[in-house]
C-alpha atoms as a PDB file:
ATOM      1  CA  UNK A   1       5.284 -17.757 -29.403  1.00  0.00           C
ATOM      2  CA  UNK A   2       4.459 -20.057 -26.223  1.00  0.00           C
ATOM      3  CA  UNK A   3       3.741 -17.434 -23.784  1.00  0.00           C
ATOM      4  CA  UNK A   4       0.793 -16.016 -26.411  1.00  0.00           C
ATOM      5  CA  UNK A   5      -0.920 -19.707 -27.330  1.00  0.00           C
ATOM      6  CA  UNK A   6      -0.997 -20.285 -23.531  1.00  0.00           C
ATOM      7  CA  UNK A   7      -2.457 -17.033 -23.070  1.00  0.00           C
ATOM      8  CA  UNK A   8      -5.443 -17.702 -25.680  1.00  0.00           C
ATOM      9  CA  UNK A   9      -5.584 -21.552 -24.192  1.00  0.00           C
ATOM     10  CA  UNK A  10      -6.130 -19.779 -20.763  1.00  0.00           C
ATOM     11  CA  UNK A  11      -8.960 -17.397 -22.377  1.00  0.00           C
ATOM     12  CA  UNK A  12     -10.772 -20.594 -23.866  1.00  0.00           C
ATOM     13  CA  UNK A  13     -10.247 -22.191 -20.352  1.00  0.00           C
ATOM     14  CA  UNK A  14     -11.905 -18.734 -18.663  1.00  0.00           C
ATOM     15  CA  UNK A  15     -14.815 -18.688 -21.192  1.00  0.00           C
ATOM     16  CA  UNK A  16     -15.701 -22.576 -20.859  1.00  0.00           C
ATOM     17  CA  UNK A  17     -15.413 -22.232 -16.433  1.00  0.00           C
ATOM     18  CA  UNK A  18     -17.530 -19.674 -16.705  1.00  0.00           C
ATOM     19  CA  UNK A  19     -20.220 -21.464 -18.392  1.00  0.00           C
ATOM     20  CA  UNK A  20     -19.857 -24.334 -15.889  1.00  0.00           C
ATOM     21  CA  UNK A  21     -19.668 -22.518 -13.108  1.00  0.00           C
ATOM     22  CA  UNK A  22     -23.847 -21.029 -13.936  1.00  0.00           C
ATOM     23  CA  UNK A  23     -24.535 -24.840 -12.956  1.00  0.00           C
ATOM     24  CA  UNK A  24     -23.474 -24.221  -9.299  1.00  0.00           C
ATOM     25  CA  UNK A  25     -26.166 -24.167  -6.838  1.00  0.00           C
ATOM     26  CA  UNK A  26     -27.343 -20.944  -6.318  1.00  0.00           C
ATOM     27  CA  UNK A  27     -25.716 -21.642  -2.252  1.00  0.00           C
ATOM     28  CA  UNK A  28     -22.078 -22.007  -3.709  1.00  0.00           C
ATOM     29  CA  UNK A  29     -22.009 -19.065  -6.257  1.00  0.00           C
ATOM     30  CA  UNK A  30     -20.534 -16.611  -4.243  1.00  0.00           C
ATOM     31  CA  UNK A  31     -18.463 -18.947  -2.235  1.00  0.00           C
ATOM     32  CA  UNK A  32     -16.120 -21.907  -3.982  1.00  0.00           C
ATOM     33  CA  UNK A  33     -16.930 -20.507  -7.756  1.00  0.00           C
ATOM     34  CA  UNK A  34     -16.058 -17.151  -6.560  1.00  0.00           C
ATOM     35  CA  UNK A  35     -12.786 -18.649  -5.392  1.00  0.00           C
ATOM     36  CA  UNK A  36     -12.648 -20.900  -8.701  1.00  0.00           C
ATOM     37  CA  UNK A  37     -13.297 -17.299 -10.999  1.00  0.00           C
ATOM     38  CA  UNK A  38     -10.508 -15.709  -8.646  1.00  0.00           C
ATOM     39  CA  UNK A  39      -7.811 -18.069  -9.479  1.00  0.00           C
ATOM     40  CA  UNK A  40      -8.604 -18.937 -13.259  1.00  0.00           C
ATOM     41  CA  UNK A  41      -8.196 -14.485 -13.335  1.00  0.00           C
ATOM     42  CA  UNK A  42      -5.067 -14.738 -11.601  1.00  0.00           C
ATOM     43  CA  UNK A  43      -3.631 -17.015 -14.171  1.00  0.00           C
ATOM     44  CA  UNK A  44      -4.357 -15.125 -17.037  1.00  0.00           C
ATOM     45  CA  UNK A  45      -2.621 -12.050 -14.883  1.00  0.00           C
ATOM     46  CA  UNK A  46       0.131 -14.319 -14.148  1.00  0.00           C
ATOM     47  CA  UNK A  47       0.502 -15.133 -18.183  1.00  0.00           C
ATOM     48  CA  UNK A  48       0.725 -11.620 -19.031  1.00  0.00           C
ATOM     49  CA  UNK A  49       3.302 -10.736 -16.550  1.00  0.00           C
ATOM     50  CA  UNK A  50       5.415 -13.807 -17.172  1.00  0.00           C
ATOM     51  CA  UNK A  51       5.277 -12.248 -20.594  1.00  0.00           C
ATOM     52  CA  UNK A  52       6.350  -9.052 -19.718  1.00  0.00           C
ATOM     53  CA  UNK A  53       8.955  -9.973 -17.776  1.00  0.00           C
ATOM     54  CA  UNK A  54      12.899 -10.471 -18.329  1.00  0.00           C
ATOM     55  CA  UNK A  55      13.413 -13.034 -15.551  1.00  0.00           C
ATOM     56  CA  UNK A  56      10.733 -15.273 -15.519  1.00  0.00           C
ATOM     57  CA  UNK A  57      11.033 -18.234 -13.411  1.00  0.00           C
ATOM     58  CA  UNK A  58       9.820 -16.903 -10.143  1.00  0.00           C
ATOM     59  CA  UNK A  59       6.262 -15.842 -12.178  1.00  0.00           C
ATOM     60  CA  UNK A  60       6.180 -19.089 -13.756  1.00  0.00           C
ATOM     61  CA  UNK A  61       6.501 -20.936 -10.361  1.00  0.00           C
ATOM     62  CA  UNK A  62       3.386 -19.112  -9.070  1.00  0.00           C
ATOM     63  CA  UNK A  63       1.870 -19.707 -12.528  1.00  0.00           C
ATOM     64  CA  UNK A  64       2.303 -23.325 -12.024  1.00  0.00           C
ATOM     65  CA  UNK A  65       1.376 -22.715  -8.242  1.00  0.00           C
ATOM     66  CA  UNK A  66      -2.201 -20.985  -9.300  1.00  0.00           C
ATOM     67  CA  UNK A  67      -2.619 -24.041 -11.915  1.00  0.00           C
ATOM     68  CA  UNK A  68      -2.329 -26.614  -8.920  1.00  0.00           C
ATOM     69  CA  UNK A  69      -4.876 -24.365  -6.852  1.00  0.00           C
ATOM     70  CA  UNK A  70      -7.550 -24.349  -9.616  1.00  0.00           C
ATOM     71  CA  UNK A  71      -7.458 -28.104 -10.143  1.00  0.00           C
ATOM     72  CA  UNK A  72      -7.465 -29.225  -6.501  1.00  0.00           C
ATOM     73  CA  UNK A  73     -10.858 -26.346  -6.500  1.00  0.00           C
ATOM     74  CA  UNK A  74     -12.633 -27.799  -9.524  1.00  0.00           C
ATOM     75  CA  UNK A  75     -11.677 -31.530  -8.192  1.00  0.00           C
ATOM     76  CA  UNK A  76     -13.206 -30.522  -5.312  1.00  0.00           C
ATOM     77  CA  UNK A  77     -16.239 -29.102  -7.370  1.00  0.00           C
ATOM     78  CA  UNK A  78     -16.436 -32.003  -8.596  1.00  0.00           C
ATOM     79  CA  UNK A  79     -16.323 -34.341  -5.376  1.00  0.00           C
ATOM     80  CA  UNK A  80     -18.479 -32.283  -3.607  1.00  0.00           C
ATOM     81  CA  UNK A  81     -20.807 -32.443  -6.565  1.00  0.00           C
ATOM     82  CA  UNK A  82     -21.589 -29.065  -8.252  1.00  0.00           C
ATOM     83  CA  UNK A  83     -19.189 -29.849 -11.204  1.00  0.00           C
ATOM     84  CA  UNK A  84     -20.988 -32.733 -13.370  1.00  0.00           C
ATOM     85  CA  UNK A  85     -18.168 -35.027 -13.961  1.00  0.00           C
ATOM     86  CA  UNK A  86     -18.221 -34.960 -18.048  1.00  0.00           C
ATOM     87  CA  UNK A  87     -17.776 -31.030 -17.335  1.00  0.00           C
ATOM     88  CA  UNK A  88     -14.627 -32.012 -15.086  1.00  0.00           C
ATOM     89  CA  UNK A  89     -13.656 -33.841 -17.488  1.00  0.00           C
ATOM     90  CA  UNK A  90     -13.623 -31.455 -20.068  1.00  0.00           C
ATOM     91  CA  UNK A  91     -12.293 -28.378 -17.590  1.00  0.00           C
ATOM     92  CA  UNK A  92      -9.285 -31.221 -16.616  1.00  0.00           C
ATOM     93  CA  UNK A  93      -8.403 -31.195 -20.214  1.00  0.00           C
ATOM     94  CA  UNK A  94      -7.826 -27.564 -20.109  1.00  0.00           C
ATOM     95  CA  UNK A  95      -5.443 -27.704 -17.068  1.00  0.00           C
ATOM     96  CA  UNK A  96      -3.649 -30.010 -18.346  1.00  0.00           C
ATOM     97  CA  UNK A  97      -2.750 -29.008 -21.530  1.00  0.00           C
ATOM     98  CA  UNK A  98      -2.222 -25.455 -19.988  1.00  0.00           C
ATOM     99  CA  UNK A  99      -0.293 -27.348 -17.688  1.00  0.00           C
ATOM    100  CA  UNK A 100       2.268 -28.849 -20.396  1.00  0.00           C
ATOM    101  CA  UNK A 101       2.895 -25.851 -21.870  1.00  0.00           C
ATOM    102  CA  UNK A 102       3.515 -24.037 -18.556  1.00  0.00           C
ATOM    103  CA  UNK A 103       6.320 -27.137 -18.493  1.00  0.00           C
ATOM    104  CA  UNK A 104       7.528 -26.058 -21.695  1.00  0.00           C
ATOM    105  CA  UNK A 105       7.677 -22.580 -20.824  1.00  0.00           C
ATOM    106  CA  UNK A 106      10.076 -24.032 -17.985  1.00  0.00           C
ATOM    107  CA  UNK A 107      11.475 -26.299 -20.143  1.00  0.00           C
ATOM    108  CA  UNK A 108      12.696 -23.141 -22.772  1.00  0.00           C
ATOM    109  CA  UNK A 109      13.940 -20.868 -20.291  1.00  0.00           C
ATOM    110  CA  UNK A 110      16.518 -23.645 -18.896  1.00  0.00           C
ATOM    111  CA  UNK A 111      17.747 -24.426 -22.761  1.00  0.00           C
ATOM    112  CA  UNK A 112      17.650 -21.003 -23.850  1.00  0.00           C
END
């Protein structure tokens, strides 16, 4: 089942931001990780009520929406220099595999 793999690659993804985001400097932890923690929440919410749900494109859209929005934050984590770049790196990974399967999630609701 798709929609449950993506929803324990989005857990994985949760627990590992998390542990990057303690690296922030103590002036951005309530500010862009706060936004960053916000977002990676609202895509697990988004998993399980894509799940739940009978017609699911419109919940995957904003799924793939929220995706977009938490790699333009962490790029900008990155830029701006809170986010070590191997950590990016590694977080980037996570999106994008999360990514493809949101794609294939897409991809099974248009052959099926």
């Amino acid at each position: 089942m798709e929609d449950l793999l993506i929803r324990q690659k989005i857990d994985g993804m949760i627990q590992y931001g998390y542990v990057a985001l303690r690296q922030f400097p103590k002036s951005e932890r309530h500010v862009l990780s706060q936004e960053i923690r916000l977002t990676m929440l609202e895509l697990l919410k988004l998993v399980i009520i894509c799940n739940h749900r009978y017609y699911k494109k419109t919940t995957l859209q904003d799924l793939d929406a929220a995706l977009d929005l938490l790699r333009s934050q962490i790029r900008l984590a990155k830029d701006l220099e809170f986010l070590p770049f191997r950590r990016y790196e590694i977080w980037s990974r996570h999106l994008d595999e999360i990514g493809r399967m949101i794609g294939g999630w897409f991809k099974s609701l248009r052959t099926g």
